[in-house]
N, C-alpha and C. Protein backbone atom coordinates (compact mmCIF):
# COMPACT_ATOMS: atom_id res chain seq x y z
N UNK A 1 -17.19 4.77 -3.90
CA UNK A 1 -16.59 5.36 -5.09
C UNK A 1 -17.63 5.40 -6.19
N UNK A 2 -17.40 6.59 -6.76
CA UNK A 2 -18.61 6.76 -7.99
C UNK A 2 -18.22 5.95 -9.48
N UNK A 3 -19.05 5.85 -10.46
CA UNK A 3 -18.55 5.30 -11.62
C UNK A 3 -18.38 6.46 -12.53
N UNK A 4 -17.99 7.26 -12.22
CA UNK A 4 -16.90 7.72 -13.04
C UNK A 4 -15.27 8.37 -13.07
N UNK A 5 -14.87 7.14 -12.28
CA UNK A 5 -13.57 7.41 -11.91
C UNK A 5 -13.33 6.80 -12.94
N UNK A 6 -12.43 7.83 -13.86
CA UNK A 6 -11.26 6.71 -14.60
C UNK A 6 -10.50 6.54 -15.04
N UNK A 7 -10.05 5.52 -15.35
CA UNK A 7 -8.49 4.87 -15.51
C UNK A 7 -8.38 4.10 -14.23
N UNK A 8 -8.95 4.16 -13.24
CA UNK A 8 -8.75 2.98 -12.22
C UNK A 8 -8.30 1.96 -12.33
N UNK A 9 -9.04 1.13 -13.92
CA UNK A 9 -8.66 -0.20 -13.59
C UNK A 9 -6.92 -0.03 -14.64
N UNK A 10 -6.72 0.92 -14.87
CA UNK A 10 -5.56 1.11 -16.00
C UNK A 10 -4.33 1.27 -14.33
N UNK A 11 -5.01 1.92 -13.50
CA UNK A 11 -4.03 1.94 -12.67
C UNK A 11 -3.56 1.06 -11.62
N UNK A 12 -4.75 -0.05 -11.43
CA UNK A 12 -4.69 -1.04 -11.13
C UNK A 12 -3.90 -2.24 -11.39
N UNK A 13 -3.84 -2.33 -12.61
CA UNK A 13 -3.29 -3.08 -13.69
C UNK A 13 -1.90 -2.90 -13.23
N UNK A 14 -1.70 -1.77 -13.66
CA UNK A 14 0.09 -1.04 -13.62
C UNK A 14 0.66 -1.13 -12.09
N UNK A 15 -0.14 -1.08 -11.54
CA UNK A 15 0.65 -1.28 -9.83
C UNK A 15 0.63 -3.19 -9.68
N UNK A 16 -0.91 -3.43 -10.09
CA UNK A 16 -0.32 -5.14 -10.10
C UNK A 16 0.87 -5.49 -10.61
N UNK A 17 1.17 -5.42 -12.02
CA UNK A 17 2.44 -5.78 -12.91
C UNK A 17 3.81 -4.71 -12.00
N UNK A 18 3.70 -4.11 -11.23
CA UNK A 18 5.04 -3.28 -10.61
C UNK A 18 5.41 -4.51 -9.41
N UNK A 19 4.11 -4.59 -8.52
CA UNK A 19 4.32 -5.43 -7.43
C UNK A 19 4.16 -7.41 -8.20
N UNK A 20 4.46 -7.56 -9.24
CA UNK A 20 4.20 -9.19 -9.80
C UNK A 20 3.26 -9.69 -9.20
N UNK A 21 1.99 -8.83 -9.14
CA UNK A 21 0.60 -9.81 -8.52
C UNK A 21 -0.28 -10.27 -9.52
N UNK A 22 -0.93 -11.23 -9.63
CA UNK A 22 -1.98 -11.59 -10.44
C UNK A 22 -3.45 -11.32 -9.92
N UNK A 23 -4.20 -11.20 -10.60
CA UNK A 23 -5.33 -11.25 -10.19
C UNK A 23 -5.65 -12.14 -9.37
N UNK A 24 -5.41 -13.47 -8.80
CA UNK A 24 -5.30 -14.54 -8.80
C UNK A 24 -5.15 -14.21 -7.29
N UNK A 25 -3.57 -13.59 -7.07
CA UNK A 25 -2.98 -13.24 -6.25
C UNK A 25 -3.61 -12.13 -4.86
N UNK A 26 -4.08 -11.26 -6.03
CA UNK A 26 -5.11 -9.64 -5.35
C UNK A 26 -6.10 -10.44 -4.72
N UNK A 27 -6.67 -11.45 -5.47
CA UNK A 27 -8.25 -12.72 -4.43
C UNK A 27 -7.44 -12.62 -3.56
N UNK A 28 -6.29 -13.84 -3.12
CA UNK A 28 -6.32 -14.16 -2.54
C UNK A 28 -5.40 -13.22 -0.61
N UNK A 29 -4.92 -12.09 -1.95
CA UNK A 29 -4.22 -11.17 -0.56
C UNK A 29 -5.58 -10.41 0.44
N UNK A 30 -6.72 -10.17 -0.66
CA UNK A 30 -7.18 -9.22 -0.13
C UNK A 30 -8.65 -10.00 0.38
N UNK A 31 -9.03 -11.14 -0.32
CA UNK A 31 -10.44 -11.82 -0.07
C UNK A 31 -11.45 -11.54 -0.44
N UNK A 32 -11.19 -10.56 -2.06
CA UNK A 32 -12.61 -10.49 -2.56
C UNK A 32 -12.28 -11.72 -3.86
N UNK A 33 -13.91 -11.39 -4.16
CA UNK A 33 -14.17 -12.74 -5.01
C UNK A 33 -13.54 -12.44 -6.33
N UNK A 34 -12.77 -13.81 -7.13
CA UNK A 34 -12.77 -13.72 -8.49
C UNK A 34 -13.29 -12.78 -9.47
N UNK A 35 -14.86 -12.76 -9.30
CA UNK A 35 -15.36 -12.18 -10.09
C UNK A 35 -15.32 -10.68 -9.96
N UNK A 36 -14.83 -9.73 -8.63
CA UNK A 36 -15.26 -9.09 -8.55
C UNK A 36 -13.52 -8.29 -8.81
N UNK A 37 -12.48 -8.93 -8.78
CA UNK A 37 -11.37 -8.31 -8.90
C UNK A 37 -11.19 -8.38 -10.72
N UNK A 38 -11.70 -9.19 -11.66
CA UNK A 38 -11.37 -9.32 -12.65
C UNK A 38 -12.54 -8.12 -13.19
N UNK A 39 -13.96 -7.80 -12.81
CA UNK A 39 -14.33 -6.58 -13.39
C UNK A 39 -13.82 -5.23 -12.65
N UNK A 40 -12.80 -5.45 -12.02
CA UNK A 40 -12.20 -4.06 -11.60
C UNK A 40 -10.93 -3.92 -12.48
N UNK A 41 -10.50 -4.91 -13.01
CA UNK A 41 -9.44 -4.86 -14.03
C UNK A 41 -9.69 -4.59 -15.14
N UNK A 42 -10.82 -5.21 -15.90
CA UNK A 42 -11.11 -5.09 -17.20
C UNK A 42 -11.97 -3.84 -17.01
N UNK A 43 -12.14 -2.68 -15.84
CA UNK A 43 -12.95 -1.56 -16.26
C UNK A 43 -14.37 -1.70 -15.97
N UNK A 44 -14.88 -2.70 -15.82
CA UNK A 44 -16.11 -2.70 -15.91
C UNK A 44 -16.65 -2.35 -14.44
N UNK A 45 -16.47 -2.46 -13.39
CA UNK A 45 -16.83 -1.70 -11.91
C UNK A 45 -15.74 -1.31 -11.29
N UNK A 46 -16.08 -0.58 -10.23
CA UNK A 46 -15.56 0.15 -9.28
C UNK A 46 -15.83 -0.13 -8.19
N UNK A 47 -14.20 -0.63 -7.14
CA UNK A 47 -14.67 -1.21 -5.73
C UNK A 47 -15.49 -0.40 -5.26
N UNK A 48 -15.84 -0.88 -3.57
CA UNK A 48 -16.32 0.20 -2.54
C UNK A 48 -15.40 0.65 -1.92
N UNK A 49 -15.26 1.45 -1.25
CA UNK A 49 -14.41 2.38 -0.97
C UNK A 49 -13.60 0.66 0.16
N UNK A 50 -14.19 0.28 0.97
CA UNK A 50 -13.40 -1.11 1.45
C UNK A 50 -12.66 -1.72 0.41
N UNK A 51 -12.92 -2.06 -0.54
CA UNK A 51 -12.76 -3.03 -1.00
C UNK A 51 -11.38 -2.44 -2.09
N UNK A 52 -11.55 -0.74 -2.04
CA UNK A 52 -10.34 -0.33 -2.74
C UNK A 52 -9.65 -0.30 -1.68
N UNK A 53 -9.75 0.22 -0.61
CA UNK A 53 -8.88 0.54 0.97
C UNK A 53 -7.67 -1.48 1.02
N UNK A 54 -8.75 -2.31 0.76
CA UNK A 54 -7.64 -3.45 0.63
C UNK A 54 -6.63 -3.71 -0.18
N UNK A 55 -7.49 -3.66 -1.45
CA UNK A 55 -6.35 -3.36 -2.45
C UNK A 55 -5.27 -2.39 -2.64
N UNK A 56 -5.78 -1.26 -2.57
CA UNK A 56 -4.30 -0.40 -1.94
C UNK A 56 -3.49 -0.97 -1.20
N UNK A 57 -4.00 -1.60 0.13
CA UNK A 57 -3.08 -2.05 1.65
C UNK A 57 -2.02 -3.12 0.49
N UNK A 58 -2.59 -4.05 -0.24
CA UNK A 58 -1.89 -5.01 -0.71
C UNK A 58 -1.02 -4.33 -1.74
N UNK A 59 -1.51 -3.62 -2.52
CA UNK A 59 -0.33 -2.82 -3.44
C UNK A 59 0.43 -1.68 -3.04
N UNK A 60 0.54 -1.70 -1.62
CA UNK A 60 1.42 -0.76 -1.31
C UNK A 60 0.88 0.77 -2.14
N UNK A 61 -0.09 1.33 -2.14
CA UNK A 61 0.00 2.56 -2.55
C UNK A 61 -1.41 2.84 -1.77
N UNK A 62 -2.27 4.06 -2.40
CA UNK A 62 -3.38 4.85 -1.57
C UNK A 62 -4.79 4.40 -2.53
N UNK A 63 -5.76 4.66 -2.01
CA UNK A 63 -6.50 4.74 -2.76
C UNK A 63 -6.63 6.01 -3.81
N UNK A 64 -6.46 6.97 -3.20
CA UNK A 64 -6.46 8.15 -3.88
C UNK A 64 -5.49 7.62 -5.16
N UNK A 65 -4.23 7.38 -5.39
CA UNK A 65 -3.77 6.68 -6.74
C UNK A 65 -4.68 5.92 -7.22
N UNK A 66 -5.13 5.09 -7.15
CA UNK A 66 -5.96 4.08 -7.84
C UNK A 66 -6.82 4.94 -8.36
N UNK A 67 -7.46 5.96 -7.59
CA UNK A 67 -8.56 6.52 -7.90
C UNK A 67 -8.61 7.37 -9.31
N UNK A 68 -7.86 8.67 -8.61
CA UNK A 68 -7.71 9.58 -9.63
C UNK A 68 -5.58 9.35 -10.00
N UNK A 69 -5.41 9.10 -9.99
CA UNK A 69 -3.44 9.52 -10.34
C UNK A 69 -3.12 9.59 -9.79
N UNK A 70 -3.44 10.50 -8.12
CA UNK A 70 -2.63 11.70 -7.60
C UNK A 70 -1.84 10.90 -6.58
N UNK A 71 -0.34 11.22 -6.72
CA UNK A 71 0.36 10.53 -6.20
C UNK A 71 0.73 11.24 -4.72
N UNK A 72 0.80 10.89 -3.74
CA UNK A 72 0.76 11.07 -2.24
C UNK A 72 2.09 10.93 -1.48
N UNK A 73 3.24 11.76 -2.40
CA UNK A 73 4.65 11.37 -1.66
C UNK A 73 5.38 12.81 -1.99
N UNK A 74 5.79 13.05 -0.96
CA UNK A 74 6.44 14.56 -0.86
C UNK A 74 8.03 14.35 -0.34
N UNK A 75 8.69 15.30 -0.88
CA UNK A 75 9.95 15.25 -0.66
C UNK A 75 10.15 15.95 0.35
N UNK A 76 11.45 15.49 1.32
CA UNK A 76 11.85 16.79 2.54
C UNK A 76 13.23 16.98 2.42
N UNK A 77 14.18 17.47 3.19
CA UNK A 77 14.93 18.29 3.39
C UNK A 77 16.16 17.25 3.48
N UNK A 78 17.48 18.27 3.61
CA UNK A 78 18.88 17.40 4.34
C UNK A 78 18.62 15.61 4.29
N UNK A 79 18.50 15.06 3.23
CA UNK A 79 18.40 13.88 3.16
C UNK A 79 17.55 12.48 3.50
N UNK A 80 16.31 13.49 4.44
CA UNK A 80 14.79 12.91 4.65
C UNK A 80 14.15 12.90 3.68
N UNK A 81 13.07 12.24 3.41
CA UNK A 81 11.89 12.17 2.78
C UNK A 81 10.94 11.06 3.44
N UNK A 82 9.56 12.24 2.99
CA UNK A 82 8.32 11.91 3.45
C UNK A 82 7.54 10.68 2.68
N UNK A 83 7.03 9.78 3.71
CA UNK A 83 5.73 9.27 2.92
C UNK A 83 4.62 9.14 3.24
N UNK A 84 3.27 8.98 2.67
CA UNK A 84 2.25 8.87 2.77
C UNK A 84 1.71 7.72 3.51
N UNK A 85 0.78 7.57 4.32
CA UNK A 85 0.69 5.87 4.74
C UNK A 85 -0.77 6.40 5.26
N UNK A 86 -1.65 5.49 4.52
CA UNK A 86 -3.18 5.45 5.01
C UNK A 86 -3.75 4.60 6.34
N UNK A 87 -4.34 5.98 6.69
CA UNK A 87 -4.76 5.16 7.94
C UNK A 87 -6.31 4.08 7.37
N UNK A 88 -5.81 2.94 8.12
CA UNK A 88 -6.27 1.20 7.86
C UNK A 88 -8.08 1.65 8.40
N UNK A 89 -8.94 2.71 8.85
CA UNK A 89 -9.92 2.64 9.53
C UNK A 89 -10.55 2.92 8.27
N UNK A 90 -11.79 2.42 8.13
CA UNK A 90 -12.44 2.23 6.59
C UNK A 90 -13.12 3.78 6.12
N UNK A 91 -13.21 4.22 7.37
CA UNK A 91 -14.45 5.37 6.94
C UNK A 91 -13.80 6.83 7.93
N UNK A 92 -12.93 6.58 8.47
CA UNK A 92 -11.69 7.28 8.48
C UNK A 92 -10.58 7.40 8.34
N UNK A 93 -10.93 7.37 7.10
CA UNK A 93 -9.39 7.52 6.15
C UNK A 93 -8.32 8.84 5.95
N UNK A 94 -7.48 8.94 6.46
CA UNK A 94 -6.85 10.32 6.84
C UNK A 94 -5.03 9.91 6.66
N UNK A 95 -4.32 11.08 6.10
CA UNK A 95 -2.99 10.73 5.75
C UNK A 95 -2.39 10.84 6.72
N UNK A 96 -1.40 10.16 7.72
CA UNK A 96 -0.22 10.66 8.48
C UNK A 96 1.00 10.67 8.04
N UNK A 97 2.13 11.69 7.69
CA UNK A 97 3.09 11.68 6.95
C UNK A 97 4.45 11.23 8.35
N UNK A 98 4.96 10.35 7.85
CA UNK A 98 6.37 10.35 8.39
C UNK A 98 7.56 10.59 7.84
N UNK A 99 8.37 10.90 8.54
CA UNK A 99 9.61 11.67 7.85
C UNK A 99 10.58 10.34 8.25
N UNK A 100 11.73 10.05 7.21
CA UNK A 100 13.01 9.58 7.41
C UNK A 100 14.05 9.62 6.77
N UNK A 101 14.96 8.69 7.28
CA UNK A 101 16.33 9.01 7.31
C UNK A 101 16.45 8.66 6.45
N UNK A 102 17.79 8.55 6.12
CA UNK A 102 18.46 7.65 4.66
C UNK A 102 18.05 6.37 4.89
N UNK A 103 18.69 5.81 5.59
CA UNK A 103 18.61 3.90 6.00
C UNK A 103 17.26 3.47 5.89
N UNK A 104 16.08 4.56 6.57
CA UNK A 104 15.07 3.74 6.22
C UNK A 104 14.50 4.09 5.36
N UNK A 105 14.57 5.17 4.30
CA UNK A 105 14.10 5.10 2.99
C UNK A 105 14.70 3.66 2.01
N UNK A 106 15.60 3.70 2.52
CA UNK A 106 17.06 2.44 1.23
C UNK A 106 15.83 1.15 2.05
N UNK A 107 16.40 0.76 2.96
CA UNK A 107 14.61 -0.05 3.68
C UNK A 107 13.35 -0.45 2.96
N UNK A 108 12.91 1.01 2.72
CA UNK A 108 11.62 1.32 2.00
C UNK A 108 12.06 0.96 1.03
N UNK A 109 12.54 1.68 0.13
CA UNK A 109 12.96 1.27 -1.66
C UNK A 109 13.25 -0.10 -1.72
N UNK A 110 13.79 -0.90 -0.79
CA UNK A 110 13.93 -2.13 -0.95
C UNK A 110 13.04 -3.44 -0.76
N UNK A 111 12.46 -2.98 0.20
CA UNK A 111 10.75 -3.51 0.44
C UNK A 111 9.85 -3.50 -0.93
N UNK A 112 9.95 -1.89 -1.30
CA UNK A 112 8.63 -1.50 -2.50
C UNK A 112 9.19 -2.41 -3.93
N UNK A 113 10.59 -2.85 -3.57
CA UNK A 113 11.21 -3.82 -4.85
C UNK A 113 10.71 -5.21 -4.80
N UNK A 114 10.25 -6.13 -3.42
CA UNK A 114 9.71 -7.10 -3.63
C UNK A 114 8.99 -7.60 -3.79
N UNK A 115 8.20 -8.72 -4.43
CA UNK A 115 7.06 -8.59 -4.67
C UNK A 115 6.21 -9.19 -3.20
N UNK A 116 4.96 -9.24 -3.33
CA UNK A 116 3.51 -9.15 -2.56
C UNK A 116 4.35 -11.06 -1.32
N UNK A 117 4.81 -11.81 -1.52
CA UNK A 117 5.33 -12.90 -0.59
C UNK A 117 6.66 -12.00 -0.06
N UNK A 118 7.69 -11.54 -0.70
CA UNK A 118 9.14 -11.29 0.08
C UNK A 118 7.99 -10.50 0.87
N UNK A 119 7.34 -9.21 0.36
CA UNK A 119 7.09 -8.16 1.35
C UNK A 119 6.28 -8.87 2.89
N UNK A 120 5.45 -9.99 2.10
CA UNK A 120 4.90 -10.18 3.60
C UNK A 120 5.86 -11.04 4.27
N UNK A 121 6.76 -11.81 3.91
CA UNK A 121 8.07 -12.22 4.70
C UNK A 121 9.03 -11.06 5.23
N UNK A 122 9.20 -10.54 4.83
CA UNK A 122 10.04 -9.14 5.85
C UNK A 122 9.11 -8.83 6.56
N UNK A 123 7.76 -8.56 6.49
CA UNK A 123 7.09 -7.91 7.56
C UNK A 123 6.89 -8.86 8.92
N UNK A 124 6.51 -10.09 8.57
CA UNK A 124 6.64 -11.30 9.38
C UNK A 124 8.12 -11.51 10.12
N UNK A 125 9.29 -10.92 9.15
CA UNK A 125 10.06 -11.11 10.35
C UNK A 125 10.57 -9.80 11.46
N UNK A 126 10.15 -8.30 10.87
CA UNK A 126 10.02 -7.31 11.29
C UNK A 126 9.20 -7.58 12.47
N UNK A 127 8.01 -8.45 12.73
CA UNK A 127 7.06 -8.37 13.79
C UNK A 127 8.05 -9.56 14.52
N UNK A 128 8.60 -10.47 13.91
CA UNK A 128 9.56 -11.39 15.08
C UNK A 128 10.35 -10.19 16.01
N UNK A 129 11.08 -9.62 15.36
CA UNK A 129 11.91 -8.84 15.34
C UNK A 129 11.42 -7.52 16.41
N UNK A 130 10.54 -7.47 16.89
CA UNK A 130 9.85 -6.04 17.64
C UNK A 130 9.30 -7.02 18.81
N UNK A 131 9.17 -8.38 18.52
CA UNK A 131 8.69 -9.09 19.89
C UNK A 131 9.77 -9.18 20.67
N UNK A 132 10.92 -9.24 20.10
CA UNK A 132 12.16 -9.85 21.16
C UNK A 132 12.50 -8.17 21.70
N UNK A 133 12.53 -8.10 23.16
CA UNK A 133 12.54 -6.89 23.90
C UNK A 133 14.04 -6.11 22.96
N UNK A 134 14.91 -7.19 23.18
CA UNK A 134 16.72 -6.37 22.77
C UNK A 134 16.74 -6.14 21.97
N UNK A 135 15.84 -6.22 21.06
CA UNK A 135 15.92 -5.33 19.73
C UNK A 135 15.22 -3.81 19.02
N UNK A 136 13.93 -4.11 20.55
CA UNK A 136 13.06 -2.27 20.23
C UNK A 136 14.00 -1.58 21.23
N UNK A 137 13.55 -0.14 20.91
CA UNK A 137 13.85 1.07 21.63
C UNK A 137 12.43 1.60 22.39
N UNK A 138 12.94 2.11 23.59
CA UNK A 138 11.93 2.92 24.22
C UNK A 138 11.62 3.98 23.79
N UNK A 139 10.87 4.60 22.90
CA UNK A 139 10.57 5.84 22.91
C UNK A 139 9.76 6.83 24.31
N UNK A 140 10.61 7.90 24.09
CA UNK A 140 10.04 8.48 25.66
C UNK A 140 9.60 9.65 25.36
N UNK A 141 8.33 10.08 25.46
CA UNK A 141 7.44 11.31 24.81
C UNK A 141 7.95 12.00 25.52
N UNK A 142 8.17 13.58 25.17
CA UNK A 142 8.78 14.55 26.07
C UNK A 142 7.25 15.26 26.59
């Protein structure tokens, strides 16, 4: 990322205080150093493109938000809607959109309500939850 993206750390800020993370918190979700998350807050640098790719993963949003604004969520049809979800590969970074239902948007909205511990406790029990066979489905590619 170049240095002259900005408002980054303004947008940074504002997604920390949405998800109740501290700086404190961003160390320790994501594993960069003290020093290096508090001059991304106060403005003064700009991650590497890794080091924003984590921070996104932990604030639930894209880099592209952090970056410039641009928000990455599209609406669909008869009671679906789309979202954005970055693919996790550092240097191929590419959007895949999934579409859903009602239930798992209300899901989603309810997830994006907790902060940075509930979320990784639902996900922890979501992965219990996909180990025990009687609870996945087979999907069968046509």
């Amino acid at each position: 990322m170049s240095n002259h993206i900005v408002g980054f750390n303004i947008r940074l800020l504002e997604k920390m205080a949405e998800r109740d993370i501290t700086q404190a918190d961003l160390c320790r979700l994501t594993g960069l150093a003290s020093s290096m998350v508090s001059h991304y807050c106060n403005g003064q640098r700009i991650p590497s493109v890794p080091a924003a790719l984590k921070i996104a993963k932990v604030l639930r949003t894209t880099v592209d938000y952090l970056a410039y604004g641009n928000h990455s969520q599209t609406s669909g049809t008869a009671g679906r809607s789309s979202f954005v979800a970055e693919d996790e590969s550092l240097y191929n970074a590419k959007s895949i959109i999934y579409e859903c239902d009602i239930n798992e948007q209300a899901v989603i909205n309810k997830f994006r309500s907790l902060n940075a511990e509930g979320q990784t406790k639902v996900l922890d029990y979501v992965d219990d939850l996909t180990s025990v066979k009687k609870y996945t489905v087979v999907l069968s590619i046509p």
